[in-house]
PDB file of N, CA and C in Angstrom:
ATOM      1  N   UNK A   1       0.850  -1.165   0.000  1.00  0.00           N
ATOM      2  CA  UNK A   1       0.000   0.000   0.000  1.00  0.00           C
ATOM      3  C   UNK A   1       0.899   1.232   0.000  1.00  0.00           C
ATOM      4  N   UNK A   2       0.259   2.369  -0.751  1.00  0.00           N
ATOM      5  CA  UNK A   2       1.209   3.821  -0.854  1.00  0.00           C
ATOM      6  C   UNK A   2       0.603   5.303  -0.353  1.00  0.00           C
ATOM      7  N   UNK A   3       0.906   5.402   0.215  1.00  0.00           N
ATOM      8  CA  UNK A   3       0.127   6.597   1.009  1.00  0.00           C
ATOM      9  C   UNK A   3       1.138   7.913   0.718  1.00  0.00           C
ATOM     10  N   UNK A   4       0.201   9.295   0.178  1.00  0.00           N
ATOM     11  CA  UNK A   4       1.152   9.846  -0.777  1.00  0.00           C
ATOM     12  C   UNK A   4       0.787  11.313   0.395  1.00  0.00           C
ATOM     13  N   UNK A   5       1.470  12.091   1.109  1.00  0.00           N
ATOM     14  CA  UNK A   5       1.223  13.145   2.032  1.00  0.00           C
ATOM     15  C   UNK A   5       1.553  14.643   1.174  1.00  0.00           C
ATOM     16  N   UNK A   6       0.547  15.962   1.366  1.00  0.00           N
ATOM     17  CA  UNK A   6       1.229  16.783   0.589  1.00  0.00           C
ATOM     18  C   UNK A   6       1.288  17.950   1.856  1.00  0.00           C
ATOM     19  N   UNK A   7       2.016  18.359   1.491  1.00  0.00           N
ATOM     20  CA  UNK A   7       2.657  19.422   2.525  1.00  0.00           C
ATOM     21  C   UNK A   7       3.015  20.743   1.950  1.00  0.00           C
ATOM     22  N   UNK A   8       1.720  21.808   2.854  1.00  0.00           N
ATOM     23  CA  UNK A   8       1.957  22.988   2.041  1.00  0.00           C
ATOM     24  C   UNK A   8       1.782  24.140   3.176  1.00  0.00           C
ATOM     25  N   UNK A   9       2.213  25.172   3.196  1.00  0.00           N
ATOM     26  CA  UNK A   9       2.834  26.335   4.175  1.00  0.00           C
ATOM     27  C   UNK A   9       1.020  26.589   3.885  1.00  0.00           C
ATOM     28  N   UNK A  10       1.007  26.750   5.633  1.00  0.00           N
ATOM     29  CA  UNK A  10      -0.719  27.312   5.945  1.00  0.00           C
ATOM     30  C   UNK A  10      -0.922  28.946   5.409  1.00  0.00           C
ATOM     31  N   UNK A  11      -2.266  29.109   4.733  1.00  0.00           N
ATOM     32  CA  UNK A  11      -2.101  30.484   4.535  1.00  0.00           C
ATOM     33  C   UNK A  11      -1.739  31.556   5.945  1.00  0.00           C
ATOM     34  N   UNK A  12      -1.013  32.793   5.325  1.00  0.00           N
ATOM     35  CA  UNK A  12      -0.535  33.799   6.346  1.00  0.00           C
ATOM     36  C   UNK A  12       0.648  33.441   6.317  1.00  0.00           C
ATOM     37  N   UNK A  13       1.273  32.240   6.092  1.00  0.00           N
ATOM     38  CA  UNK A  13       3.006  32.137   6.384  1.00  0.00           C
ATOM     39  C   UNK A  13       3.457  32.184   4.893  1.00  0.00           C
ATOM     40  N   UNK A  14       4.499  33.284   5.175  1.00  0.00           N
ATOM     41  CA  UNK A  14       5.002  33.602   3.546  1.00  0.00           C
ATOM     42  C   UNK A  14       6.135  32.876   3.145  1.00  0.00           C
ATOM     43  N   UNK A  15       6.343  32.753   2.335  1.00  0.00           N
ATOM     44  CA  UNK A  15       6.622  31.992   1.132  1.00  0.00           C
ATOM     45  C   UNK A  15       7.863  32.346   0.266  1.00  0.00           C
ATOM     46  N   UNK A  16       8.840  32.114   1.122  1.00  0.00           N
ATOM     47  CA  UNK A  16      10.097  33.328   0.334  1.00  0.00           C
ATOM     48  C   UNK A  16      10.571  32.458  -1.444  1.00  0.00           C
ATOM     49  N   UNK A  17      10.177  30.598  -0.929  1.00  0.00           N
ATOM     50  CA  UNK A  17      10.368  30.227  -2.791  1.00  0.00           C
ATOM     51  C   UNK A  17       9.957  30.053  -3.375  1.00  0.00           C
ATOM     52  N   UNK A  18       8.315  30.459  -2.928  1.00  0.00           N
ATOM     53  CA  UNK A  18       7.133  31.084  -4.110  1.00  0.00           C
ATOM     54  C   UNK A  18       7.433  32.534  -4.548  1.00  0.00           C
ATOM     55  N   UNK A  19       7.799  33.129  -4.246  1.00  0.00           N
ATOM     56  CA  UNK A  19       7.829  34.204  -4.486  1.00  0.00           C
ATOM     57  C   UNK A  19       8.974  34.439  -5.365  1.00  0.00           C
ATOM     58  N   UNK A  20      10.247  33.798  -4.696  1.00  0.00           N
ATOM     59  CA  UNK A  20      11.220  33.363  -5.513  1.00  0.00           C
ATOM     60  C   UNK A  20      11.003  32.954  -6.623  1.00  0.00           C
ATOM     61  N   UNK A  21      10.179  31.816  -7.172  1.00  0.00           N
ATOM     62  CA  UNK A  21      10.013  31.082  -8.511  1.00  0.00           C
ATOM     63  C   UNK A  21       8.590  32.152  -9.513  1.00  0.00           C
ATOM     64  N   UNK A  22       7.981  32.401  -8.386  1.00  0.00           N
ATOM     65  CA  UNK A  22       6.812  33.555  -9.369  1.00  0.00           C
ATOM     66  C   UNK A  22       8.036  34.946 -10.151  1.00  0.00           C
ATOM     67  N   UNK A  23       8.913  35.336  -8.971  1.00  0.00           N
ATOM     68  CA  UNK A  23       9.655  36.392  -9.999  1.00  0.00           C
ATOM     69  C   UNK A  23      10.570  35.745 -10.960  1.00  0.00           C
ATOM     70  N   UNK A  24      10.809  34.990 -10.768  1.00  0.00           N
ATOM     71  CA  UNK A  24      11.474  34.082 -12.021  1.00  0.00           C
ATOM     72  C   UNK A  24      10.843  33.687 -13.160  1.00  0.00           C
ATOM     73  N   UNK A  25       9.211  33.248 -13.099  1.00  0.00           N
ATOM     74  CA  UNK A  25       8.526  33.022 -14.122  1.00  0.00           C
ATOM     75  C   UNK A  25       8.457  34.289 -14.832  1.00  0.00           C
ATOM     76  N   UNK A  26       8.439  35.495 -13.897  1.00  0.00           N
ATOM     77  CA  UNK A  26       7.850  36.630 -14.408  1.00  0.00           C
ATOM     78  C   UNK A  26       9.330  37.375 -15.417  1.00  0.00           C
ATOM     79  N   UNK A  27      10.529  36.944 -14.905  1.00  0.00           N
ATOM     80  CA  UNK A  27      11.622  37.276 -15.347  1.00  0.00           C
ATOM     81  C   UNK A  27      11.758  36.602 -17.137  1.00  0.00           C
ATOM     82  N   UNK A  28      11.338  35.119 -17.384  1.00  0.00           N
ATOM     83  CA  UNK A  28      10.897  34.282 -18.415  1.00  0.00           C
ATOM     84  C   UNK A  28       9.911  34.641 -19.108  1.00  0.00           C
ATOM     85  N   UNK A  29       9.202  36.094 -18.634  1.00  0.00           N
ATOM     86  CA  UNK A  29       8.188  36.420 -19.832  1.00  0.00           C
ATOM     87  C   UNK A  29       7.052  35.358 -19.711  1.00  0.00           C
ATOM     88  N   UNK A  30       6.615  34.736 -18.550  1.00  0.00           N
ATOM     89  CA  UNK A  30       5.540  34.127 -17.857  1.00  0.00           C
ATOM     90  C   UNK A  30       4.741  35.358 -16.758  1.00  0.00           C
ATOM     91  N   UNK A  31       4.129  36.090 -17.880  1.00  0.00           N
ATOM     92  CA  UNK A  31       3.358  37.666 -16.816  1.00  0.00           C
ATOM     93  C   UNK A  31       1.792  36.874 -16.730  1.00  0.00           C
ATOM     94  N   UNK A  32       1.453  37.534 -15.964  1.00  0.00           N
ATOM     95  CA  UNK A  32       0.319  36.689 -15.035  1.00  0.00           C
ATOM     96  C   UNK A  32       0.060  35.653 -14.058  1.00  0.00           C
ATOM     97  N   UNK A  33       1.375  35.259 -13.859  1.00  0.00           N
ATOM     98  CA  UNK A  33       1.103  34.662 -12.346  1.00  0.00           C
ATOM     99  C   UNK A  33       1.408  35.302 -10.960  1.00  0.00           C
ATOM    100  N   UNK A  34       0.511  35.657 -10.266  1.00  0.00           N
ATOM    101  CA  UNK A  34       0.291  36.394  -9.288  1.00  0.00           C
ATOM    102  C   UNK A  34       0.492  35.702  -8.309  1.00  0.00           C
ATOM    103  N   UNK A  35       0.663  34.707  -7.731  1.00  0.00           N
ATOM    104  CA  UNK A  35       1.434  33.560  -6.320  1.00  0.00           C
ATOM    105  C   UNK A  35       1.568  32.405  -6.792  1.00  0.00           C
ATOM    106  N   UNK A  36       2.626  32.141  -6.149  1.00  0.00           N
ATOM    107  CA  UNK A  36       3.030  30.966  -5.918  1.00  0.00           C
ATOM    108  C   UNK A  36       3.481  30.516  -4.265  1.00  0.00           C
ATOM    109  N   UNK A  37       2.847  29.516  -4.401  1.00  0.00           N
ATOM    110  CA  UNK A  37       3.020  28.756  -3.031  1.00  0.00           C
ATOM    111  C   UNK A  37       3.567  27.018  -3.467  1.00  0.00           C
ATOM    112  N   UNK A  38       4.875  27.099  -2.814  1.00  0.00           N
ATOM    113  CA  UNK A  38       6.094  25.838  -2.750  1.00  0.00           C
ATOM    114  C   UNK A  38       5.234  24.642  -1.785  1.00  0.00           C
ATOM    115  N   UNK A  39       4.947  23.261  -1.878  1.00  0.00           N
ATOM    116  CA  UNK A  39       5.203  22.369  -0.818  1.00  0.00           C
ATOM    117  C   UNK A  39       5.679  21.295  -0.885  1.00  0.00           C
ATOM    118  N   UNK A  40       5.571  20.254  -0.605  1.00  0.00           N
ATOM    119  CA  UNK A  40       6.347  18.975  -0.760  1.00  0.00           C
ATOM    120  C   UNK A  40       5.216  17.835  -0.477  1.00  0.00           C
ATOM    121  N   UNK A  41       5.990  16.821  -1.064  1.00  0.00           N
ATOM    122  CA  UNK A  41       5.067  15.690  -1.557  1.00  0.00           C
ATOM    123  C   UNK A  41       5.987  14.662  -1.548  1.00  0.00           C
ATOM    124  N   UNK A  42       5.176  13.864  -0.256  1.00  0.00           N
ATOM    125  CA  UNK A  42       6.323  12.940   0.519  1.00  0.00           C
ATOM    126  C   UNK A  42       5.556  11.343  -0.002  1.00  0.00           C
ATOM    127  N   UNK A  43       6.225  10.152  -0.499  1.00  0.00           N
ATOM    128  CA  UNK A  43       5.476   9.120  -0.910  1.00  0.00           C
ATOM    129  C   UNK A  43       5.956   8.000   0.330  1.00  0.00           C
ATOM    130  N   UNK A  44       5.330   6.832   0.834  1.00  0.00           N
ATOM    131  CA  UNK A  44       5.614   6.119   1.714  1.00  0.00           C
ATOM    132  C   UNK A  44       4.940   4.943   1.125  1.00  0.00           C
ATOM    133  N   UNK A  45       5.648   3.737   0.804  1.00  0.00           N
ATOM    134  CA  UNK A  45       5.468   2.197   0.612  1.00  0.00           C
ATOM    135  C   UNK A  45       5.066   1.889   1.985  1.00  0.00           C
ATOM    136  N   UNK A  46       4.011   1.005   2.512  1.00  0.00           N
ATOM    137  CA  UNK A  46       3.394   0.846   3.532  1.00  0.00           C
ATOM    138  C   UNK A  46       3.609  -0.953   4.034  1.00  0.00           C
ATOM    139  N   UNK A  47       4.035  -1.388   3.911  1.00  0.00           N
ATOM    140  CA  UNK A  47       3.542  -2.817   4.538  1.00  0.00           C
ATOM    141  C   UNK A  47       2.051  -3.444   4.945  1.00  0.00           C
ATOM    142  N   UNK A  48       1.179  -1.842   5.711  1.00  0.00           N
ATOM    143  CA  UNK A  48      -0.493  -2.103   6.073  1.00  0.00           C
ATOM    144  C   UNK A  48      -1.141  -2.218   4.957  1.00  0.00           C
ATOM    145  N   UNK A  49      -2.217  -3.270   5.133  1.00  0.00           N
ATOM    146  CA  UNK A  49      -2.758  -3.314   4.142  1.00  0.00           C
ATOM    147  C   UNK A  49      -4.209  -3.171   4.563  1.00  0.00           C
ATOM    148  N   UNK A  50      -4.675  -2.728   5.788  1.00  0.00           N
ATOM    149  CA  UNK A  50      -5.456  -1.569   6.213  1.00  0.00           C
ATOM    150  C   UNK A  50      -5.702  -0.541   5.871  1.00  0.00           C
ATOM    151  N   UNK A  51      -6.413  -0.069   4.913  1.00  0.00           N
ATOM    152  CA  UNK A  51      -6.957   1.383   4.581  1.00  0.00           C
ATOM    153  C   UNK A  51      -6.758   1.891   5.664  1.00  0.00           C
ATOM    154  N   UNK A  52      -7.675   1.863   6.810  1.00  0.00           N
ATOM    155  CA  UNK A  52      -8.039   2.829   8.440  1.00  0.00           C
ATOM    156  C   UNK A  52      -6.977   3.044   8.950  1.00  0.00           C
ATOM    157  N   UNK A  53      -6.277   2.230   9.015  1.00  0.00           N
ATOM    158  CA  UNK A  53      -4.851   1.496   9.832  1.00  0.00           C
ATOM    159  C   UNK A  53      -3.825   2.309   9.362  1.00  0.00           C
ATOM    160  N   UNK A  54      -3.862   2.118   7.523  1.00  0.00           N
ATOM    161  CA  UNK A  54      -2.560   2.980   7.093  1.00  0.00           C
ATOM    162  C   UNK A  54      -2.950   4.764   7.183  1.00  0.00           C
ATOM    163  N   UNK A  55      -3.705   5.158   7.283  1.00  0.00           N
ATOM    164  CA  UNK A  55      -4.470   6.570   7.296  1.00  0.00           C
ATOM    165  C   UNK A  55      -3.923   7.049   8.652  1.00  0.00           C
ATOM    166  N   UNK A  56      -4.506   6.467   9.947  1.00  0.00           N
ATOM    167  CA  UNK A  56      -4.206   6.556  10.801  1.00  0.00           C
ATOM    168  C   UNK A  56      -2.885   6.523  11.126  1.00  0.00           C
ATOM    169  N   UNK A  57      -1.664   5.792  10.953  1.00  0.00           N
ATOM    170  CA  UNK A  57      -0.137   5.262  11.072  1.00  0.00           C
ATOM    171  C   UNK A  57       0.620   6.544  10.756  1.00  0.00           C
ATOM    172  N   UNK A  58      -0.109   6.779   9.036  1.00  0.00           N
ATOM    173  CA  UNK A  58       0.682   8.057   8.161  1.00  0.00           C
ATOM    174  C   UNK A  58      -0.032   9.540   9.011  1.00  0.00           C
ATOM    175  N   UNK A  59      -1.376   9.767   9.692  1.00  0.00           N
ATOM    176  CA  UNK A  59      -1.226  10.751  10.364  1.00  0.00           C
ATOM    177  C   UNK A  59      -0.439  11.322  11.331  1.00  0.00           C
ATOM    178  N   UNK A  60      -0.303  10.139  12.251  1.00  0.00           N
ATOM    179  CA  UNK A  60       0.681  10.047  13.191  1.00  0.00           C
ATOM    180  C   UNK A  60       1.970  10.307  12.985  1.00  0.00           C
ATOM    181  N   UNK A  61       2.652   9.759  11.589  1.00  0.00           N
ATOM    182  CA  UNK A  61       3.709  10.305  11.257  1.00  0.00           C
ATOM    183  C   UNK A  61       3.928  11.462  10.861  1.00  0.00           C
ATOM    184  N   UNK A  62       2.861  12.584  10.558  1.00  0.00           N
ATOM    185  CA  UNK A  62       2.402  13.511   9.951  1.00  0.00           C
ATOM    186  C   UNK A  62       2.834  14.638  11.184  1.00  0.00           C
ATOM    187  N   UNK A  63       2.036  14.153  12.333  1.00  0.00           N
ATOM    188  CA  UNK A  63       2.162  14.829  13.525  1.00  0.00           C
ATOM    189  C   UNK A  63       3.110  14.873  14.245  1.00  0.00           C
ATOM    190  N   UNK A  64       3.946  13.799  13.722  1.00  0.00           N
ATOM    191  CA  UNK A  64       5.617  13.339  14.967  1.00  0.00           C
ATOM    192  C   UNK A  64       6.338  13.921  14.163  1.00  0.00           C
ATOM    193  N   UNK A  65       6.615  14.118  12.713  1.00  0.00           N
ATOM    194  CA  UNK A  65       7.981  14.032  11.719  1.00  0.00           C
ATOM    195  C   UNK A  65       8.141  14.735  10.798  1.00  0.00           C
ATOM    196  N   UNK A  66       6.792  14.474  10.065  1.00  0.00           N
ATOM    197  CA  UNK A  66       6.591  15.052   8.276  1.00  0.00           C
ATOM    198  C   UNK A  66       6.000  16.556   8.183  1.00  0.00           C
ATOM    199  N   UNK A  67       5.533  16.735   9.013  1.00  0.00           N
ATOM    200  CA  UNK A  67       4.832  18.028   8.934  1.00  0.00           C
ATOM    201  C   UNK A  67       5.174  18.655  10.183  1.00  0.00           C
ATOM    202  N   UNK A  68       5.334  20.063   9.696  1.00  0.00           N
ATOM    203  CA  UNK A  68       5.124  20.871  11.201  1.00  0.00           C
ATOM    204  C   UNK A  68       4.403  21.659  11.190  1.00  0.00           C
ATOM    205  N   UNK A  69       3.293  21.086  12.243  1.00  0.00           N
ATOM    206  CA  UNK A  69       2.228  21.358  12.197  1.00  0.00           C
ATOM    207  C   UNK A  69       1.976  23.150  12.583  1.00  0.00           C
ATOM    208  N   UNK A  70       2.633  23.612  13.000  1.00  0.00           N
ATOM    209  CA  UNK A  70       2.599  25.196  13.312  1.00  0.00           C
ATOM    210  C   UNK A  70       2.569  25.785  12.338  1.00  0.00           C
ATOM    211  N   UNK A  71       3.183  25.338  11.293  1.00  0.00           N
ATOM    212  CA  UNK A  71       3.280  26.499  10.103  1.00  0.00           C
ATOM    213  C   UNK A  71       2.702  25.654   8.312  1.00  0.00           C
ATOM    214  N   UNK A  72       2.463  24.505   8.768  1.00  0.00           N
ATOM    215  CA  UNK A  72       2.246  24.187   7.699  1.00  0.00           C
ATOM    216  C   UNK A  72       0.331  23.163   7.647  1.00  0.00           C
ATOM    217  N   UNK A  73       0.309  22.680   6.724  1.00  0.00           N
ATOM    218  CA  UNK A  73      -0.874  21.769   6.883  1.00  0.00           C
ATOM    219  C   UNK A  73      -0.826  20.696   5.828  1.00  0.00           C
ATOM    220  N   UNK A  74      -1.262  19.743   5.732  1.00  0.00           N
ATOM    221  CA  UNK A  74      -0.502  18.202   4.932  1.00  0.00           C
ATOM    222  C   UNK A  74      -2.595  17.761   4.719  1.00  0.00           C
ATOM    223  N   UNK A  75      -2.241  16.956   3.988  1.00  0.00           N
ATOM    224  CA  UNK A  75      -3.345  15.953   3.378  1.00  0.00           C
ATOM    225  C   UNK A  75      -2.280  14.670   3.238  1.00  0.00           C
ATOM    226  N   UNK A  76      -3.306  13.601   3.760  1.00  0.00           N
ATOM    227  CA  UNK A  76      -2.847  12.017   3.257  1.00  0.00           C
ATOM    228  C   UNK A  76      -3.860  11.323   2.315  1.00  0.00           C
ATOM    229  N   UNK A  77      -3.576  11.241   1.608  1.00  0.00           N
ATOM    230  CA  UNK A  77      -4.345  10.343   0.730  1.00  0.00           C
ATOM    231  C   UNK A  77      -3.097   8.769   0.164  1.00  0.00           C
ATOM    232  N   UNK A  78      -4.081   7.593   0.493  1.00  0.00           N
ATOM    233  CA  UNK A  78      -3.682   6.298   0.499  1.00  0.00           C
ATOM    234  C   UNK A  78      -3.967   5.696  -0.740  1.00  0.00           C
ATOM    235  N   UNK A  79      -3.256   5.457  -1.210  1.00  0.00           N
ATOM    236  CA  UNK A  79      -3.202   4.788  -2.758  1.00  0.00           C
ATOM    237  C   UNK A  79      -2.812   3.343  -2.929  1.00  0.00           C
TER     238      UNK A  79
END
């Protein structure tokens, strides 16, 4: 089982390599993009073969490791 987590800066916390890569698009003659927001996208091979089980396991890891939870906010979706 593959449980795929995405991890993205909560709105209000700025974004210095969105902003970074939006003036860069804009530098490339890419005019009209007005934000960009950076996150990460973490994949995990599972051993559970528990839907509930692996949901639950990967939150937990979400809350101990992968995410920090103060400044950011994650989705798990199990594949």
């Amino acid at each position: 089982m593959k449980a795929r987590v995405h991890i993205m800066l909560k709105n209000g916390v700025l974004d210095p390599q969105g902003d970074a890569v939006r003036h860069a698009l804009g530098t490339l003659g890419f005019d009209g993009v007005e934000g960009v927001r950076q996150g990460k996208v973490i994949e995990l091979d599972l051993a559970e073969t528990d839907a509930t089980k692996a949901q639950a396991s990967v939150t937990e890891m979400c809350e101990k490791l992968l995410a920090n939870t103060v400044i950011e906010s994650y989705t798990v979706e199990i594949v």
